[in-house]
N, C-alpha and C. Protein backbone atom coordinates (compact mmCIF):
# COMPACT_ATOMS: atom_id res chain seq x y z
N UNK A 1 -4.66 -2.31 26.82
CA UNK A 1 -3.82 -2.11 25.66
C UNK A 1 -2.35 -2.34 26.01
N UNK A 2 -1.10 -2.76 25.06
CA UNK A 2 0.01 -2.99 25.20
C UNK A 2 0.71 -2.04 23.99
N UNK A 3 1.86 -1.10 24.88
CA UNK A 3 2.45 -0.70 24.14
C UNK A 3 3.50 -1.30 23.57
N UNK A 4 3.68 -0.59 22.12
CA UNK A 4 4.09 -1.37 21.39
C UNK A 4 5.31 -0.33 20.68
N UNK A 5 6.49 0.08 20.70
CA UNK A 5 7.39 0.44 20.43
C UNK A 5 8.13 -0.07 19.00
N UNK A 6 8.04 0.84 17.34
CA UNK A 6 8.56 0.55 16.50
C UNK A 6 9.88 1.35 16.20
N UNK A 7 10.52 0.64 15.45
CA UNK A 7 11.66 1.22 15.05
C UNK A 7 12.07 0.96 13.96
N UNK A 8 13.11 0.97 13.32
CA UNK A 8 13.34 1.29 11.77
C UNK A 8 12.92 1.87 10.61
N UNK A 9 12.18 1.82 9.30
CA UNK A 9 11.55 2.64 8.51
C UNK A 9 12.56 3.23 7.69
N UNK A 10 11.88 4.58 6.79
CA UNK A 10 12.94 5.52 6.19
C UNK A 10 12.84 5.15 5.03
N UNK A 11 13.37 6.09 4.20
CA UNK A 11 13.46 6.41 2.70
C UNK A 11 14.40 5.55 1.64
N UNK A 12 14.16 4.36 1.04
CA UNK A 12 15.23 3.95 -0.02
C UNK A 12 14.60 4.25 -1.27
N UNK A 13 15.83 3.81 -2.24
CA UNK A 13 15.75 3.56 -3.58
C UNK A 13 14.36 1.99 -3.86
N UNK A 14 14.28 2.38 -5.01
CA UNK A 14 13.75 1.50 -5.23
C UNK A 14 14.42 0.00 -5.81
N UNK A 15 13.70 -0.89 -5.66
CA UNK A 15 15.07 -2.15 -5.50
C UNK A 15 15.79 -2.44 -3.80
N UNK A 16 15.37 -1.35 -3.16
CA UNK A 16 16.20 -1.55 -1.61
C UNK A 16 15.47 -2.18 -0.93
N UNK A 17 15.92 -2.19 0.57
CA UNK A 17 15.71 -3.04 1.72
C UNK A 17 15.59 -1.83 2.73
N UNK A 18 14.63 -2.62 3.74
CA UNK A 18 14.65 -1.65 4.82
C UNK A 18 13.87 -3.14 5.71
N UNK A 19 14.45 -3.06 7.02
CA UNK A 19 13.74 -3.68 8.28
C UNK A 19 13.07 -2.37 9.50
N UNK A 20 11.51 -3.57 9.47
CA UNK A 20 10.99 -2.75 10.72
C UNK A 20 10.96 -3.57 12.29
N UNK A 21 10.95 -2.84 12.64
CA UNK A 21 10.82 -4.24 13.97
C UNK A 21 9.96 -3.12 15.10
N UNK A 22 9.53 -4.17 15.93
CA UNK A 22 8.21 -3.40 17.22
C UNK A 22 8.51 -4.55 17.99
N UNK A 23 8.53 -3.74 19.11
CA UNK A 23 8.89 -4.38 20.73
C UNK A 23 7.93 -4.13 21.52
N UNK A 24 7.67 -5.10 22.65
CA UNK A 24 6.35 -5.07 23.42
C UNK A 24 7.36 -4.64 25.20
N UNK A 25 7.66 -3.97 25.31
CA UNK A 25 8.51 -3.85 26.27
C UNK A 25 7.57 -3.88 27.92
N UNK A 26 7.02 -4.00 27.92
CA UNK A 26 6.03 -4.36 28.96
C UNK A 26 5.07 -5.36 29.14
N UNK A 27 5.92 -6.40 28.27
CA UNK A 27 5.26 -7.55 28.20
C UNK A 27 6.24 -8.57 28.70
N UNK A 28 6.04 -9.77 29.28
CA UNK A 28 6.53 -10.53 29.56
C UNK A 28 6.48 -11.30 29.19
N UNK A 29 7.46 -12.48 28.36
CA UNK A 29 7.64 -13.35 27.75
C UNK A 29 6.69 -14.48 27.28
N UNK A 30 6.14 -14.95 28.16
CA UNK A 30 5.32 -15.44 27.83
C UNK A 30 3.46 -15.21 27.78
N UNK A 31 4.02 -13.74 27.48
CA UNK A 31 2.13 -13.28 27.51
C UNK A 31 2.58 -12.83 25.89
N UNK A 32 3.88 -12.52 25.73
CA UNK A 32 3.92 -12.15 23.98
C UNK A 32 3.85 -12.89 23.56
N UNK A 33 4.29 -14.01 23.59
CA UNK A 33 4.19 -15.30 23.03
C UNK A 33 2.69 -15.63 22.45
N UNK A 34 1.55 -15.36 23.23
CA UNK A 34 0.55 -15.68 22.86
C UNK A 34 -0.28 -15.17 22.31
N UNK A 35 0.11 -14.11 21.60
CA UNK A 35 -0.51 -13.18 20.65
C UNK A 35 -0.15 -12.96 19.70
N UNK A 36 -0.90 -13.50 18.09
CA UNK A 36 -0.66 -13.17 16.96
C UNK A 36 0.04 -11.76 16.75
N UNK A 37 0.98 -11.67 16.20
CA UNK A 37 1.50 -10.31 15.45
C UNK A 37 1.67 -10.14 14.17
N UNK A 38 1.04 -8.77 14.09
CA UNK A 38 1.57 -8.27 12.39
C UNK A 38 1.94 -7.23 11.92
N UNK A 39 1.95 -6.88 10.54
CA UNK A 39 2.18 -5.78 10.19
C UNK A 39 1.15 -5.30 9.25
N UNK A 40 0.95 -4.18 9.46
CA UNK A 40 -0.37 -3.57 8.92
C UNK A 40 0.21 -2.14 7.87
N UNK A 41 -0.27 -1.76 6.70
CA UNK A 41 0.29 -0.56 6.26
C UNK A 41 -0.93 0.14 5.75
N UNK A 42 -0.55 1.78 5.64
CA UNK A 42 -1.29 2.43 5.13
C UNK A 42 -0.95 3.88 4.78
N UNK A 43 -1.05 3.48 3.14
CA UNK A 43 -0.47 4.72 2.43
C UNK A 43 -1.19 6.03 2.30
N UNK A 44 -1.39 6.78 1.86
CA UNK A 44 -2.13 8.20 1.99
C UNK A 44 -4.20 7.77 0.98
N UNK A 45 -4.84 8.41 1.74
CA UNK A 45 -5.85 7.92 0.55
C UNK A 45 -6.53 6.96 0.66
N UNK A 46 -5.80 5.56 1.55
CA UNK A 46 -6.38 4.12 1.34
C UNK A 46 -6.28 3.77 2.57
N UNK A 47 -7.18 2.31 2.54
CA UNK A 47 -7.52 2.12 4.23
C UNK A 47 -6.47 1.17 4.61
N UNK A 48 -6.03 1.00 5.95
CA UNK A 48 -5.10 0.00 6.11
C UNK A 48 -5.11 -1.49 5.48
N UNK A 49 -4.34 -1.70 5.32
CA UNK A 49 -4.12 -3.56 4.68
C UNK A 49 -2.91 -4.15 5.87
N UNK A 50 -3.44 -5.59 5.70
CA UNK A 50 -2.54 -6.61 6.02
C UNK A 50 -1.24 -6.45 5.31
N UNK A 51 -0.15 -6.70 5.96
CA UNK A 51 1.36 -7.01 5.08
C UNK A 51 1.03 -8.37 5.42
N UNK A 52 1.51 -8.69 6.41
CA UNK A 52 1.85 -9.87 6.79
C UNK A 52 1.26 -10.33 8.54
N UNK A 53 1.62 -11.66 8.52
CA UNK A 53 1.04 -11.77 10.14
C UNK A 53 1.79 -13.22 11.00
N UNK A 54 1.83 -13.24 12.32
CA UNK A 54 2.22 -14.79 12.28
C UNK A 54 1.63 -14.69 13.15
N UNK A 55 1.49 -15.89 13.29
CA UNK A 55 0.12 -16.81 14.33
C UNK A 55 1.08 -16.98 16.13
N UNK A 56 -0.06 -17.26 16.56
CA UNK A 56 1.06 -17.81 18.37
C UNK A 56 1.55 -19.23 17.80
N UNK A 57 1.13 -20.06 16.75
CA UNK A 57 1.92 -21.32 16.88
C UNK A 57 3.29 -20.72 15.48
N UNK A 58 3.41 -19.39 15.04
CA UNK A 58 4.35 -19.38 14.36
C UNK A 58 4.00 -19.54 12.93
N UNK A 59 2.96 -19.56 12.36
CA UNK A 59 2.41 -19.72 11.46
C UNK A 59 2.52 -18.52 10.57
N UNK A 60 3.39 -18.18 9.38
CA UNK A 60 3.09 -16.89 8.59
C UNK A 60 2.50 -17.18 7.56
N UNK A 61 1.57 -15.57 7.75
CA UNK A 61 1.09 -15.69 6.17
C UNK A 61 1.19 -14.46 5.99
N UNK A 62 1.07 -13.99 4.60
CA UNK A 62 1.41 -12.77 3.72
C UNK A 62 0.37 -12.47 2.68
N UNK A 63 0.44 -10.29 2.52
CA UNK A 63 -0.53 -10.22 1.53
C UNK A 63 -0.01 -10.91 0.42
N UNK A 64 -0.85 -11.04 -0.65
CA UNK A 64 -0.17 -11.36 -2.10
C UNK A 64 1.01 -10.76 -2.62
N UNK A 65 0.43 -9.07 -2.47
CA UNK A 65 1.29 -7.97 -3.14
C UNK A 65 2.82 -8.04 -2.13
N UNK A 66 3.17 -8.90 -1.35
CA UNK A 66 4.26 -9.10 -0.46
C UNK A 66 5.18 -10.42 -0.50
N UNK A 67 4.45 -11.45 -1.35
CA UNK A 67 4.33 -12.76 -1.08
C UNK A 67 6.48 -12.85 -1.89
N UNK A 68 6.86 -13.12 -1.15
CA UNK A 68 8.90 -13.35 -2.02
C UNK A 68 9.27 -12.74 -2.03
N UNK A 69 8.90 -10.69 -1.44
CA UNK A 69 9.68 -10.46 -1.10
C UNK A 69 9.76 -9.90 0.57
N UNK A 70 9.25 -9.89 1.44
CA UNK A 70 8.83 -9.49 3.06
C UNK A 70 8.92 -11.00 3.67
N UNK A 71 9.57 -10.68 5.17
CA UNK A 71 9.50 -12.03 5.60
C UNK A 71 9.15 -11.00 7.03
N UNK A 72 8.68 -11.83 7.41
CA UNK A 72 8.16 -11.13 8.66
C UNK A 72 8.53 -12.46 10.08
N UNK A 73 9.22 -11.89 11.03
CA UNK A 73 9.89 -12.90 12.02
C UNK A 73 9.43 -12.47 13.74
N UNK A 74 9.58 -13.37 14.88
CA UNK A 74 9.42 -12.73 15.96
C UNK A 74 11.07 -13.61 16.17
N UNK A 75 10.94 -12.78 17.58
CA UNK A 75 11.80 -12.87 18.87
C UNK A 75 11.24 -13.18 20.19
N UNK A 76 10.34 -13.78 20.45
CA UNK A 76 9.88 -14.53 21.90
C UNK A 76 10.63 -13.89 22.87
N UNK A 77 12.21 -14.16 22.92
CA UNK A 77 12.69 -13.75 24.07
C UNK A 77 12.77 -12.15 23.89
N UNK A 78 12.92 -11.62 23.12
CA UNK A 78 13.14 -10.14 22.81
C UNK A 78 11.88 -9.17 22.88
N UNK A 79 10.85 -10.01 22.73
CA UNK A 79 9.42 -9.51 22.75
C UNK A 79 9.25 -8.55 21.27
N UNK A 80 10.43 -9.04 20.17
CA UNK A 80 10.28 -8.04 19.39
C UNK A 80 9.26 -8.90 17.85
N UNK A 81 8.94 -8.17 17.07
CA UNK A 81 8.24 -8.53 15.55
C UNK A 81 8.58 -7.89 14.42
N UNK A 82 9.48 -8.69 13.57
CA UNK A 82 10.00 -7.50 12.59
C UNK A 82 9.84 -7.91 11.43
N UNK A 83 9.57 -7.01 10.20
CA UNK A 83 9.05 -7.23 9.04
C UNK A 83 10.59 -7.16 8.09
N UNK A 84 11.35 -7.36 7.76
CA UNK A 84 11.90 -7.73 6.46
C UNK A 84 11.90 -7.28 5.15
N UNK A 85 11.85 -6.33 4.57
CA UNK A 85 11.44 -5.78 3.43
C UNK A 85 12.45 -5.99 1.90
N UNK A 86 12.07 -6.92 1.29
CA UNK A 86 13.14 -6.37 0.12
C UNK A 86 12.70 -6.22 -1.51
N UNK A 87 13.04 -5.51 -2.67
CA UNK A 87 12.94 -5.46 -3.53
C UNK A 87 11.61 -4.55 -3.72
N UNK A 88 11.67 -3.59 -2.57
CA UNK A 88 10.71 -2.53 -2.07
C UNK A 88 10.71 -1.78 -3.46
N UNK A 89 9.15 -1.25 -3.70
CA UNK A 89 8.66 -0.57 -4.64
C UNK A 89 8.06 0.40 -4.41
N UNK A 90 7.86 1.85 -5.10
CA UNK A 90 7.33 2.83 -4.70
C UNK A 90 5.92 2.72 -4.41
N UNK A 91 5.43 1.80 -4.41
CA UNK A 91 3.79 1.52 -4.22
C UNK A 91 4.26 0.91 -3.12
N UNK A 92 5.07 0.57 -2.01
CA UNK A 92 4.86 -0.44 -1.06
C UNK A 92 5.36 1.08 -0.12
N UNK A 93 5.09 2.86 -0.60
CA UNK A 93 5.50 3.43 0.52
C UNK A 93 4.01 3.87 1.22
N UNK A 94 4.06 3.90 2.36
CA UNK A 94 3.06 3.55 3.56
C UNK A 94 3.69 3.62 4.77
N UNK A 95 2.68 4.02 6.14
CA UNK A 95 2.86 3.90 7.08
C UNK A 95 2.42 3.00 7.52
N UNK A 96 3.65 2.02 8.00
CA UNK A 96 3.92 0.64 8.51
C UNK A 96 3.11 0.68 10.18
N UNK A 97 2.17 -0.32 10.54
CA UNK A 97 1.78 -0.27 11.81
C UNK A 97 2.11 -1.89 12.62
N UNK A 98 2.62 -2.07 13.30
CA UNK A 98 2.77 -3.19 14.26
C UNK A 98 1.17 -3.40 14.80
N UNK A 99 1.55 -4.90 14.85
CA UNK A 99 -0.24 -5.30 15.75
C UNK A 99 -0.28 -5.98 16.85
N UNK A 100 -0.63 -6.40 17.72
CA UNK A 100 -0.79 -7.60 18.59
C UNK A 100 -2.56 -7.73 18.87
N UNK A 101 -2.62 -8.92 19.10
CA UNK A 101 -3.99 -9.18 18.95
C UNK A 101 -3.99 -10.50 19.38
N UNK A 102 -5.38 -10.51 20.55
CA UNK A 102 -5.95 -11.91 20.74
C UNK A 102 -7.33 -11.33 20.86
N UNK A 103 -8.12 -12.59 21.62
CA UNK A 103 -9.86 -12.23 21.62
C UNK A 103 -9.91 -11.11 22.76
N UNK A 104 -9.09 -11.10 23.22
CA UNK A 104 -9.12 -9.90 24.36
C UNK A 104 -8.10 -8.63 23.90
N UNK A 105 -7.28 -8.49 23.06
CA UNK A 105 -6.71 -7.47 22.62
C UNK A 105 -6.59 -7.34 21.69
N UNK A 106 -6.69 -5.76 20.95
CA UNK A 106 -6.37 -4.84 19.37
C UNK A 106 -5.31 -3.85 19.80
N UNK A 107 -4.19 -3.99 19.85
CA UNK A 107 -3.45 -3.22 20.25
C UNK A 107 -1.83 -2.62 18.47
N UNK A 108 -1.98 -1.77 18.80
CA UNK A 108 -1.43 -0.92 17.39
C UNK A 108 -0.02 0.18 17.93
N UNK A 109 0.93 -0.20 16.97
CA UNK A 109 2.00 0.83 17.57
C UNK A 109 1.88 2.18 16.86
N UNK A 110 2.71 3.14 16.88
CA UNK A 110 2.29 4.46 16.45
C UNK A 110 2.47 4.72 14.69
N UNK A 111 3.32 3.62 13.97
CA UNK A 111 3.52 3.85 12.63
C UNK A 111 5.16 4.45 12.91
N UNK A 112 5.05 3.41 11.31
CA UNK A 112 6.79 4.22 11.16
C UNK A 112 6.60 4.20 9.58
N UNK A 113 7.17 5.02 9.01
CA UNK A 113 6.79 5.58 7.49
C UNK A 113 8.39 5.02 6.85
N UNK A 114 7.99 4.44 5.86
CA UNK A 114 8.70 3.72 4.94
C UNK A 114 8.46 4.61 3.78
N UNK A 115 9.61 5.36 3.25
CA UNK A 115 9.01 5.77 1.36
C UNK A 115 10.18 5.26 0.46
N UNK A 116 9.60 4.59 -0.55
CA UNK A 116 10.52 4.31 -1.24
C UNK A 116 10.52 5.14 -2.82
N UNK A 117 11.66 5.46 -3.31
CA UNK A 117 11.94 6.29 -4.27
C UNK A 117 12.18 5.59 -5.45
N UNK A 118 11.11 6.24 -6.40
CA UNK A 118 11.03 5.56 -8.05
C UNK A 118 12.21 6.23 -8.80
């Protein structure tokens, strides 16, 4: 397993912005590189969902319910993955999970809780 260190989150208005980002700090550059990352959420009640994801060749894709307004980016050299959030809605509050993943790893950071206020 690779730990996976998140940061940002927290409480806006609705209409706001908030960035998350997760760092692989025990990874070395080019072993992050080769592992899809994403973002995973899950609000009280319901099972986790996809936000978003990008591929090792850089490839994003997004849930629907995300699609214009979340951009989700890496940092190669930074080892970091950060999600982008804007025009956040009280249905998009959830605990945000970072992913990394290949055929040999499922690895998950601890959650960082996003609520946004109607």
């Amino acid at each position: 397993q690779v730990t996976l260190v998140e940061s940002g989150g927290g409480s806006v208005q609705a209409g706001g912005s908030l960035k998350v980002s997760c760092k692989a700090p025990r990874l070395i550059t080019s072993t992050f590189r080769m592992y899809e990352k994403g973002w995973y959420r899950q609000a009280p009640g319901k099972q986790r969902e996809l936000v978003a994801a990008i591929s090792r060749d850089d490839e994003p894709r997004y849930a629907d319910f995300v699609k214009g307004r979340f951009t989700i980016s890496r940092d190669n050299s930074k080892k970091t993955v950060s999600l982008q959030m804007n025009s956040l809605q009280p249905e998009d509050t959830a605990v945000y999970y970072c992913n990394l993943r290949s055929q040999d790893l499922d690895s998950w950071g601890q959650g960082t809780q996003v609520t946004v206020q109607g």
